[in-house]
Protein backbone atom coordinates (compact mmCIF):
# COMPACT_ATOMS: atom_id res chain seq x y z
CA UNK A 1 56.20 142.62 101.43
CA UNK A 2 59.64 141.12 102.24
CA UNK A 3 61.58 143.29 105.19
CA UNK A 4 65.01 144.31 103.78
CA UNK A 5 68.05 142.50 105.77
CA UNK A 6 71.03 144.30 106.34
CA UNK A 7 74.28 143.35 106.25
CA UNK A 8 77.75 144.69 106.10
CA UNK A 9 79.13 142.18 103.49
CA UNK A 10 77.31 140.01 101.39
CA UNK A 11 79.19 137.10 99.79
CA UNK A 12 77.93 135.32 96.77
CA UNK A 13 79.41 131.87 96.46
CA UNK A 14 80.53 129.10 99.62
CA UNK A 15 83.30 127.66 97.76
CA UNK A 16 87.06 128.51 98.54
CA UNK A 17 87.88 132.01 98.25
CA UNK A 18 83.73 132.68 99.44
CA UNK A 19 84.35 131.08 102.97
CA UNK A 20 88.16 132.73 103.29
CA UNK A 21 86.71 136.47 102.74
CA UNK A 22 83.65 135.15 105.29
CA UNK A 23 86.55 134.04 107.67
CA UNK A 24 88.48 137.51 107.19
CA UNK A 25 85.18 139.64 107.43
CA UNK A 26 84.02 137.84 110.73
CA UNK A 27 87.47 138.72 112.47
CA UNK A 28 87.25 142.67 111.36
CA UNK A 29 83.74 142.33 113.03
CA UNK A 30 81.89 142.83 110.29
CA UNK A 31 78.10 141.06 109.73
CA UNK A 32 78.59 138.96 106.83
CA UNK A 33 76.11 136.73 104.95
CA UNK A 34 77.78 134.09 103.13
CA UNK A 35 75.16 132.88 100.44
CA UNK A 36 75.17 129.31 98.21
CA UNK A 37 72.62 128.13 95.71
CA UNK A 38 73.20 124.84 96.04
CA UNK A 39 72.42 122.71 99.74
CA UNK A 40 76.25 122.27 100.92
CA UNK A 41 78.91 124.59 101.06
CA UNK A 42 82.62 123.60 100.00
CA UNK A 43 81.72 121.08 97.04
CA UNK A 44 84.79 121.59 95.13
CA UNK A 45 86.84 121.44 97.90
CA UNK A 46 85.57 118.06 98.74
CA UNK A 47 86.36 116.71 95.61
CA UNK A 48 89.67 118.46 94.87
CA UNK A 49 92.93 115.95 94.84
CA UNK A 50 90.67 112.67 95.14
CA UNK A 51 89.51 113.53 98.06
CA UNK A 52 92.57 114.61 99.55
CA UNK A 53 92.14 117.59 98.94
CA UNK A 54 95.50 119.84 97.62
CA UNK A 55 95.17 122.66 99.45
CA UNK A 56 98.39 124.52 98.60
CA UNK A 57 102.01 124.29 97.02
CA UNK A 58 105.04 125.04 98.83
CA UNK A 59 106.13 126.57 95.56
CA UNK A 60 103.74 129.43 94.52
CA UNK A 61 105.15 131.89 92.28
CA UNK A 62 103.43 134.30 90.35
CA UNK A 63 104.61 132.55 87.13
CA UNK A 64 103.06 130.27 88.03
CA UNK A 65 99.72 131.72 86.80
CA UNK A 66 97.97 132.49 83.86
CA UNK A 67 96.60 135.79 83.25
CA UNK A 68 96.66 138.82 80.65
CA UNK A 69 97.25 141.16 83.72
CA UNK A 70 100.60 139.02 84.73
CA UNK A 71 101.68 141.48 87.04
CA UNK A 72 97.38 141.07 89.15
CA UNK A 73 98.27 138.26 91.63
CA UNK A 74 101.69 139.30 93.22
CA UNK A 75 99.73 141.27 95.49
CA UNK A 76 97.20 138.93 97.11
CA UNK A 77 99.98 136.07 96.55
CA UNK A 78 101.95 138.15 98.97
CA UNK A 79 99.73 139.25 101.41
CA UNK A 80 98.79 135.64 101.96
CA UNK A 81 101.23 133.32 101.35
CA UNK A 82 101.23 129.45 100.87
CA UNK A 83 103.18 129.69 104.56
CA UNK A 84 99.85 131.47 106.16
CA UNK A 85 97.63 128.63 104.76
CA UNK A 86 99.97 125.81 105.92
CA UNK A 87 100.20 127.64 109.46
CA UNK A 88 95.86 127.11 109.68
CA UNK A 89 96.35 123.88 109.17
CA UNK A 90 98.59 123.14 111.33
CA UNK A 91 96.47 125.33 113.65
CA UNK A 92 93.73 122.81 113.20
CA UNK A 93 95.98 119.48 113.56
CA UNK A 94 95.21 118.35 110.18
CA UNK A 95 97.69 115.42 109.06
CA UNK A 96 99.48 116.37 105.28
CA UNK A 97 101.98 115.21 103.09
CA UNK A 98 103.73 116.25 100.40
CA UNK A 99 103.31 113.90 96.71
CA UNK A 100 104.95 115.95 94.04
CA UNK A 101 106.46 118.87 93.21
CA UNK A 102 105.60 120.60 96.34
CA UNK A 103 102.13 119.68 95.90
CA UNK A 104 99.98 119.48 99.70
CA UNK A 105 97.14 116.55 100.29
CA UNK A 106 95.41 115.71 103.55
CA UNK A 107 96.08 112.40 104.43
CA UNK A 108 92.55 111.43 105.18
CA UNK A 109 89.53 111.95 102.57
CA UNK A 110 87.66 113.62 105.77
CA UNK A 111 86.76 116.25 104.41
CA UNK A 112 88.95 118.33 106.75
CA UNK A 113 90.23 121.29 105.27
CA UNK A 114 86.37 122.22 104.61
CA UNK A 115 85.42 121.58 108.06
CA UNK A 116 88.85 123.88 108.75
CA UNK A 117 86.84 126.83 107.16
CA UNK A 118 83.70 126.50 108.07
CA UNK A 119 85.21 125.74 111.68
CA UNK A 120 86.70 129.33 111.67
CA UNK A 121 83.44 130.76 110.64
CA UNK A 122 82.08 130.00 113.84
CA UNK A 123 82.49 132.44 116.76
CA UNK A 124 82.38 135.26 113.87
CA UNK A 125 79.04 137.38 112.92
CA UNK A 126 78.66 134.45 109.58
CA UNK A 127 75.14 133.86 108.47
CA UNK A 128 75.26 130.87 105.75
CA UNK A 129 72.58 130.05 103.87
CA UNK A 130 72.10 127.64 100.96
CA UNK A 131 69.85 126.77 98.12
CA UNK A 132 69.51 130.95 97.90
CA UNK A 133 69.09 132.19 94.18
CA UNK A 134 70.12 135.66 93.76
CA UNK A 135 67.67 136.85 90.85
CA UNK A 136 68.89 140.73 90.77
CA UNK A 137 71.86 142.90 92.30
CA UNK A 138 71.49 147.02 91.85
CA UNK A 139 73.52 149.38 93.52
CA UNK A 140 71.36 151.45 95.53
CA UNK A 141 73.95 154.39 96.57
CA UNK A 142 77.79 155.16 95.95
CA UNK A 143 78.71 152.28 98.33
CA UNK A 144 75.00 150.20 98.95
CA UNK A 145 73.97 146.72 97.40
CA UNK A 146 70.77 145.55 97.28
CA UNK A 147 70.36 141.60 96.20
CA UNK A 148 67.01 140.55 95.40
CA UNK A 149 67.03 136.49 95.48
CA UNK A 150 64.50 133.53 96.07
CA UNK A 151 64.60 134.16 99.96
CA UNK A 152 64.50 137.54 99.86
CA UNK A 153 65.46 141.04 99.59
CA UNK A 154 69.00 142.10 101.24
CA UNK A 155 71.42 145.15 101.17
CA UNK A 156 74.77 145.73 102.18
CA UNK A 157 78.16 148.07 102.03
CA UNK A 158 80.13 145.65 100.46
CA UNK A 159 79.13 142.80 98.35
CA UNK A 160 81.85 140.04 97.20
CA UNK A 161 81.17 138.31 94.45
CA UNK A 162 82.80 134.41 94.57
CA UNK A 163 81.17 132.40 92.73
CA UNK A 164 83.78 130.27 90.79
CA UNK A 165 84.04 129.41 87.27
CA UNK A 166 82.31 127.32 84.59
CA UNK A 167 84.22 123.95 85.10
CA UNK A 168 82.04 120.69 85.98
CA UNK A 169 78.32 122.47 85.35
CA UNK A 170 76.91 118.98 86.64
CA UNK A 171 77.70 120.48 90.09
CA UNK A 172 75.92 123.50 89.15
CA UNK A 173 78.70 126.10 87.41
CA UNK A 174 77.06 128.82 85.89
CA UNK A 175 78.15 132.25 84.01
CA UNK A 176 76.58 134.35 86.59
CA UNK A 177 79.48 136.02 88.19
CA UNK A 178 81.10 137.02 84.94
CA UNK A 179 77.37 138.37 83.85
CA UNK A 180 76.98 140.14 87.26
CA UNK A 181 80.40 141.79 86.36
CA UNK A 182 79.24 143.08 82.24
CA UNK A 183 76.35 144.28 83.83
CA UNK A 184 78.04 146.53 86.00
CA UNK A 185 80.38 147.81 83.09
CA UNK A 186 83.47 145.63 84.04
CA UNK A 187 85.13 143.99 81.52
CA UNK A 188 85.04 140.04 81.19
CA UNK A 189 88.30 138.53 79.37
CA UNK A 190 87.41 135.44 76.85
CA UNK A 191 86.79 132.03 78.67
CA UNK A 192 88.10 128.58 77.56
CA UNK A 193 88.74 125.15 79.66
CA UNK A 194 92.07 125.19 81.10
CA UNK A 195 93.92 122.65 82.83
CA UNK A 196 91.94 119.69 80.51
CA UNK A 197 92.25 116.46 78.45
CA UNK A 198 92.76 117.24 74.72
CA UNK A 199 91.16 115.41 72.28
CA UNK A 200 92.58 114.06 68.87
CA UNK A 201 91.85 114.41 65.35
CA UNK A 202 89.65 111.25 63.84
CA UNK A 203 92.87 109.53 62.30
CA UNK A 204 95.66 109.75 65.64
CA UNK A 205 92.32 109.27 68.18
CA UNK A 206 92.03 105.97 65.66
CA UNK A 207 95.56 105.04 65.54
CA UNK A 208 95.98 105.44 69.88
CA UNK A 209 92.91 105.18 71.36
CA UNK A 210 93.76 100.84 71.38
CA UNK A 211 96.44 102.14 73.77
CA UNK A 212 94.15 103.54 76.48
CA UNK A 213 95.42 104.00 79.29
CA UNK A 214 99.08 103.49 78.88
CA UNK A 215 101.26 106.42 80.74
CA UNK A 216 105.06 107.33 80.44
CA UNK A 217 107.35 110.00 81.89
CA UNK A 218 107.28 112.75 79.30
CA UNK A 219 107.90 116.31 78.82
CA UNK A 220 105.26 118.55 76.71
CA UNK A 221 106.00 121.62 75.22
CA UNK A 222 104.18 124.27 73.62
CA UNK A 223 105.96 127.09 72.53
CA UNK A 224 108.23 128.14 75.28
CA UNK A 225 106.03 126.70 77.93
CA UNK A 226 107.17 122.90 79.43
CA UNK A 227 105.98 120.83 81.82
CA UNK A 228 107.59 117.65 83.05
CA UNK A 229 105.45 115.26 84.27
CA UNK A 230 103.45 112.17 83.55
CA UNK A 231 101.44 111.92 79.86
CA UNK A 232 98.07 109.71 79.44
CA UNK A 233 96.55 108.20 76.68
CA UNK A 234 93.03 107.86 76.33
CA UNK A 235 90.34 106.98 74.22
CA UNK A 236 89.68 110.11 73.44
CA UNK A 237 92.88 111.71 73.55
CA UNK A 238 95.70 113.16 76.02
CA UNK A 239 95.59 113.55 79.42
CA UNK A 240 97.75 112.94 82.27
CA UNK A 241 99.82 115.84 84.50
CA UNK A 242 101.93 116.87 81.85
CA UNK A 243 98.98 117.32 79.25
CA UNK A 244 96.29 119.04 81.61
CA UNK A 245 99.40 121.74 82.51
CA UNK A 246 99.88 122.58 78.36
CA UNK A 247 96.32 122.72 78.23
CA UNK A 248 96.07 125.75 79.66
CA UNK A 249 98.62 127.00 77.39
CA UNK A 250 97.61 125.58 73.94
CA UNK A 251 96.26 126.97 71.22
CA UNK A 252 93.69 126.00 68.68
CA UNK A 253 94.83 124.59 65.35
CA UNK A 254 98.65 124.94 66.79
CA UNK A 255 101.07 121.67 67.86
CA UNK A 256 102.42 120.30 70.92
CA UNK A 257 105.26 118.39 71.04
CA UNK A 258 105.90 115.59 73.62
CA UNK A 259 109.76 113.93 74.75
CA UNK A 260 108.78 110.44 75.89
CA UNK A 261 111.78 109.57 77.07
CA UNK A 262 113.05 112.79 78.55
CA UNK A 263 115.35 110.55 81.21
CA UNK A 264 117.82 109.70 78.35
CA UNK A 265 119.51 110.89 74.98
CA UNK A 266 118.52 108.43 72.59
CA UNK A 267 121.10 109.79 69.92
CA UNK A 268 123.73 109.39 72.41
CA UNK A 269 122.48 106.50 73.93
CA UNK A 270 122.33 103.94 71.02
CA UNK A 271 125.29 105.56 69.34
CA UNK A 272 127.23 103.88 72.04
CA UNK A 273 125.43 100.34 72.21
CA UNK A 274 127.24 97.40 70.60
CA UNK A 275 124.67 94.76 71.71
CA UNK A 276 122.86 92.23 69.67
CA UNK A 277 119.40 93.36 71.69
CA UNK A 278 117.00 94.20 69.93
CA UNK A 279 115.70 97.96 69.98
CA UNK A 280 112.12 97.19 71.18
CA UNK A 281 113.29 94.91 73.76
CA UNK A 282 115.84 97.67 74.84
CA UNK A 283 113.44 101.02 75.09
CA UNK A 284 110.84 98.53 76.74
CA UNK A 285 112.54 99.72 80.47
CA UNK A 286 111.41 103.10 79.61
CA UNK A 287 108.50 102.70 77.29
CA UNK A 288 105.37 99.90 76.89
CA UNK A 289 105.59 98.08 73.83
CA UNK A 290 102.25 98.65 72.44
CA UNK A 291 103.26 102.11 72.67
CA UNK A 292 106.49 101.42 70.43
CA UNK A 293 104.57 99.65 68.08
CA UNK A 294 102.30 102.09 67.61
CA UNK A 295 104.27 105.23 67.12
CA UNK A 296 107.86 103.07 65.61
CA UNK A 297 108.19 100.66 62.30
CA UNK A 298 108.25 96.96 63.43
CA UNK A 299 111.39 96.54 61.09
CA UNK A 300 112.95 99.07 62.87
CA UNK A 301 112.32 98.11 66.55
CA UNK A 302 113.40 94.41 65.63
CA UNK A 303 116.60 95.70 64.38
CA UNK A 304 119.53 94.53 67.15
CA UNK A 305 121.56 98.00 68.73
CA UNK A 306 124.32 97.02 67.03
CA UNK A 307 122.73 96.93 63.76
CA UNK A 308 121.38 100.69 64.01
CA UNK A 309 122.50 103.30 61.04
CA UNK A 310 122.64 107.04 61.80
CA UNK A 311 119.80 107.41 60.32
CA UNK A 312 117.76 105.18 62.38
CA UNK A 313 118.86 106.79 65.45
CA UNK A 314 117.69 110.54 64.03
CA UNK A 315 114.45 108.71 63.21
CA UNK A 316 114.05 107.45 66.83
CA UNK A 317 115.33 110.75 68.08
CA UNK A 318 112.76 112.53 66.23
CA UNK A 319 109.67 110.09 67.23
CA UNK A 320 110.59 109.82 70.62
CA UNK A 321 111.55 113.13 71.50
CA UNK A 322 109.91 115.37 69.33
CA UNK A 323 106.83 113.42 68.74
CA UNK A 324 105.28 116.05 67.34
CA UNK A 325 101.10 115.81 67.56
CA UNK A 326 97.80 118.50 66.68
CA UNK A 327 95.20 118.50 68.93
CA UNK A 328 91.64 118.83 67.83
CA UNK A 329 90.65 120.26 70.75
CA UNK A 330 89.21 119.55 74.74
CA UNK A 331 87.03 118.10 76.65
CA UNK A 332 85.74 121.84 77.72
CA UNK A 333 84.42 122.54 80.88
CA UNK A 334 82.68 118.89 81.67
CA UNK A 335 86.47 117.55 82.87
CA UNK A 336 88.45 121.03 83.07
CA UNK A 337 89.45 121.69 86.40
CA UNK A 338 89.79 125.89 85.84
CA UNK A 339 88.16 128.33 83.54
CA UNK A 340 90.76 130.27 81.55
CA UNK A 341 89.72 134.40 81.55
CA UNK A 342 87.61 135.71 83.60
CA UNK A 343 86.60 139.51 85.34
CA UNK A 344 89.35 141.72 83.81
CA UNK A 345 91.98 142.26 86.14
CA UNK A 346 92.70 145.74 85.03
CA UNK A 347 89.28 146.83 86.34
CA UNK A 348 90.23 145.53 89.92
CA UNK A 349 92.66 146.77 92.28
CA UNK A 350 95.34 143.69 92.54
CA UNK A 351 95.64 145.34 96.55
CA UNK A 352 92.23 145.31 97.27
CA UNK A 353 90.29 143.20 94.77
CA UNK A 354 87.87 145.75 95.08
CA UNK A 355 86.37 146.82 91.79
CA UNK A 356 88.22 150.70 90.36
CA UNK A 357 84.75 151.76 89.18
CA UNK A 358 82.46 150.11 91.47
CA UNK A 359 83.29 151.16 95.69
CA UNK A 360 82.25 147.88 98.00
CA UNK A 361 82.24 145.39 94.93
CA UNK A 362 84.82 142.96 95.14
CA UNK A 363 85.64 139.87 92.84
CA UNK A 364 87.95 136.96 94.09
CA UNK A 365 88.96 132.95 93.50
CA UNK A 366 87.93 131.48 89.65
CA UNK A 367 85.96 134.29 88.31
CA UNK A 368 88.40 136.74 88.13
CA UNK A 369 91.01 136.20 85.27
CA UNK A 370 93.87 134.81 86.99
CA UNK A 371 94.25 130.55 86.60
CA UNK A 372 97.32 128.73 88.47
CA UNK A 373 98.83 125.70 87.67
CA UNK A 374 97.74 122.28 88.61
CA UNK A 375 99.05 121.35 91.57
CA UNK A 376 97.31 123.16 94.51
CA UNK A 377 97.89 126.87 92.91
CA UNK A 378 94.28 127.58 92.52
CA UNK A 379 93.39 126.65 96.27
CA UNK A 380 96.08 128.94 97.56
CA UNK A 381 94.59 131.61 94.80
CA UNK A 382 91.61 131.54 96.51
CA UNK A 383 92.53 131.55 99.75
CA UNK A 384 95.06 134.85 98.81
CA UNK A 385 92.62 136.66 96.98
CA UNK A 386 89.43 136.01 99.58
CA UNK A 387 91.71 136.91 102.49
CA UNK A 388 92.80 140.16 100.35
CA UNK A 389 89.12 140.91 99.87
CA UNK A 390 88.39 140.19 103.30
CA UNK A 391 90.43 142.72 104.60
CA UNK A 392 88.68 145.50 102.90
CA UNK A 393 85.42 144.97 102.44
């Protein structure tokens, strides 16, 4: 008969927010066993950003997420700020830079800020172990776990569950933190791909898939949601910065509508231009002509400047900046970068991330229904919302 191991915190899940409640446990003192089911720790993390990992934003907001609970991550956000995470790496001498938009990348696809964490669980009471399938959890008492799993039995005060969401299940994404959650009563909000390509209908995929690969400054809307950034066509739809941000926000059978030349005014633009250039060879500096061809009349983009009626300018104005187009859907969770929903913030204490019902269960990072923009806001959710957890259980 298996001996029961004791803990004080077991953590399901090595990724992100797993190894930053480890980290915070291990300074409080407390005996923590960080468990992973697959052989490495940190996979994600390796493979975030290129390589490069983008491990923050210097411009986290709480808008800046996605959640039904909008009010959940100003909490953890604040109690752990982009500022704290940028600190630890300066701690550890790892180079950065900044690309975009306050987005953070290492400079050096080393792997470093994954050797940061797992640096700083060193020196702490931090048992990791890998390839560890957890097969049951039961609560044993008012505040006692007990984990049954492949290597096994093991109880503890608090357990923290970490174990990410359903994006790229080649690497081994499963449901089983949101099913750990239902089972123990707590309410799971609807899941759905977020930040991820969209696919077309049969007759635009037809029409732009020959333009694979082209890319333009744009600016996508959706409602009252925009997002200025590049737009990428492929051949099997949208995708690009500006597309995977609407992703998150679109919804089925509804439009988006893209400005692909949000640098100038077309209308007042041309209604200035005396020139005997021709219109094609004039919006080439902003746009690729296959990409005029497709989406404008030849007559029309052979037409000199000069030569332009008013209502060829309100045509141009309304195909180039309000090209208006339906997506048929996503690529779901094979190319998503986040899962949308998630463990219901409502039944989780935004101070503690401890569950209301449930004293010494925590959720943190992906599973729990709170989804930043693209851009490094997920990494620094994680990091708030393990160090958060970490500091209670």
């Amino acid at each position: 008969m298996n001996q029961l191991k004791l803990f004080d915190v077991i953590i399901v899940g090595a990724g992100a927010s797993g190894l930053m409640a480890a980290i915070e446990c291990g300074k409080r003192g407390r005996s923590v066993l960080l468990i992973e089911k697959s052989k490495k720790p940190g996979r994600k993390i390796l493979m975030a950003g290129g390589g490069y990992c983008n491990f923050t934003n210097y411009h986290i907001e709480p808008t800046c997420y996605l959640s039904q609970n909008t009010h959940f991550c100003k909490s953890a956000l604040k109690q752990y700020t982009q500022w704290d995470f940028i600190n630890l790496v300066n701690k550890h001498r790892i180079p950065y830079h900044e690309k975009t938009k306050g987005q953070l990348f290492c400079d050096t696809k080393n792997g470093e800020i994954l050797k940061l964490l797992l640096d700083e669980c060193q020196k702490k009471p931090i048992t990791i172990q890998y390839n560890v399938d957890v097969t049951g959890v039961k609560k044993v008492s008012n505040q006692s776990y007990q984990l049954s799993t492949n290597t096994g039995t093991y109880a503890c005060q608090s357990l923290i569950v970490a174990t990410g969401g359903l994006t790229i299940p080649s690497m081994g994404s499963t449901a089983w933190g949101y099913q750990l959650a239902e089972q123990f009563g707590i309410n799971v909000k609807p899941l759905s791909a977020g930040l991820v390509p969209l696919t077309l209908h049969t007759e635009d995929k037809k029409r732009l898939s020959p333009l694979s690969g082209i890319s333009f400054e744009s600016t996508v809307n959706f409602k009252k949601q925009s997002f200025h950034e590049n737009c990428l066509i492929t051949h099997r739809g949208l995708s690009g910065p500006a597309i995977l941000q609407i992703s998150s926000y679109w919804q089925p059978g509804q439009t988006i509508t893209v400005n692909c030349l949000p640098q100038i005014d077309i209308s007042t633009l041309l209604g200035q231009k005396c020139s005997d250039q021709t219109l094609k060879s004039y919006l080439n500096q902003y746009l690729p002509k296959r990409f005029l061809e497709t989406n404008l009349q030849t007559n029309l983009l052979n037409r000199p400047l000069n030569k332009l009626q008013k209502k060829d300018i309100s045509e141009l104005d309304t195909a180039l900046h309000h090209w208006t187009i339906k997506p048929n859907g996503t690529e779901g969770y094979r190319t998503a970068e986040v899962t949308l929903g998630g463990v219901d913030c409502n039944d989780l204490s935004s101070k503690t991330m401890e569950a209301k019902a449930h004293k010494g269960l925590f959720f943190i990072g992906e599973v729990v229904d709170v989804t930043g923009w693209l851009g490094g806001y997920n990494f620094q959710w994680a990091w708030s919302s393990g160090y958060v957890a970490g500091q209670y259980a």
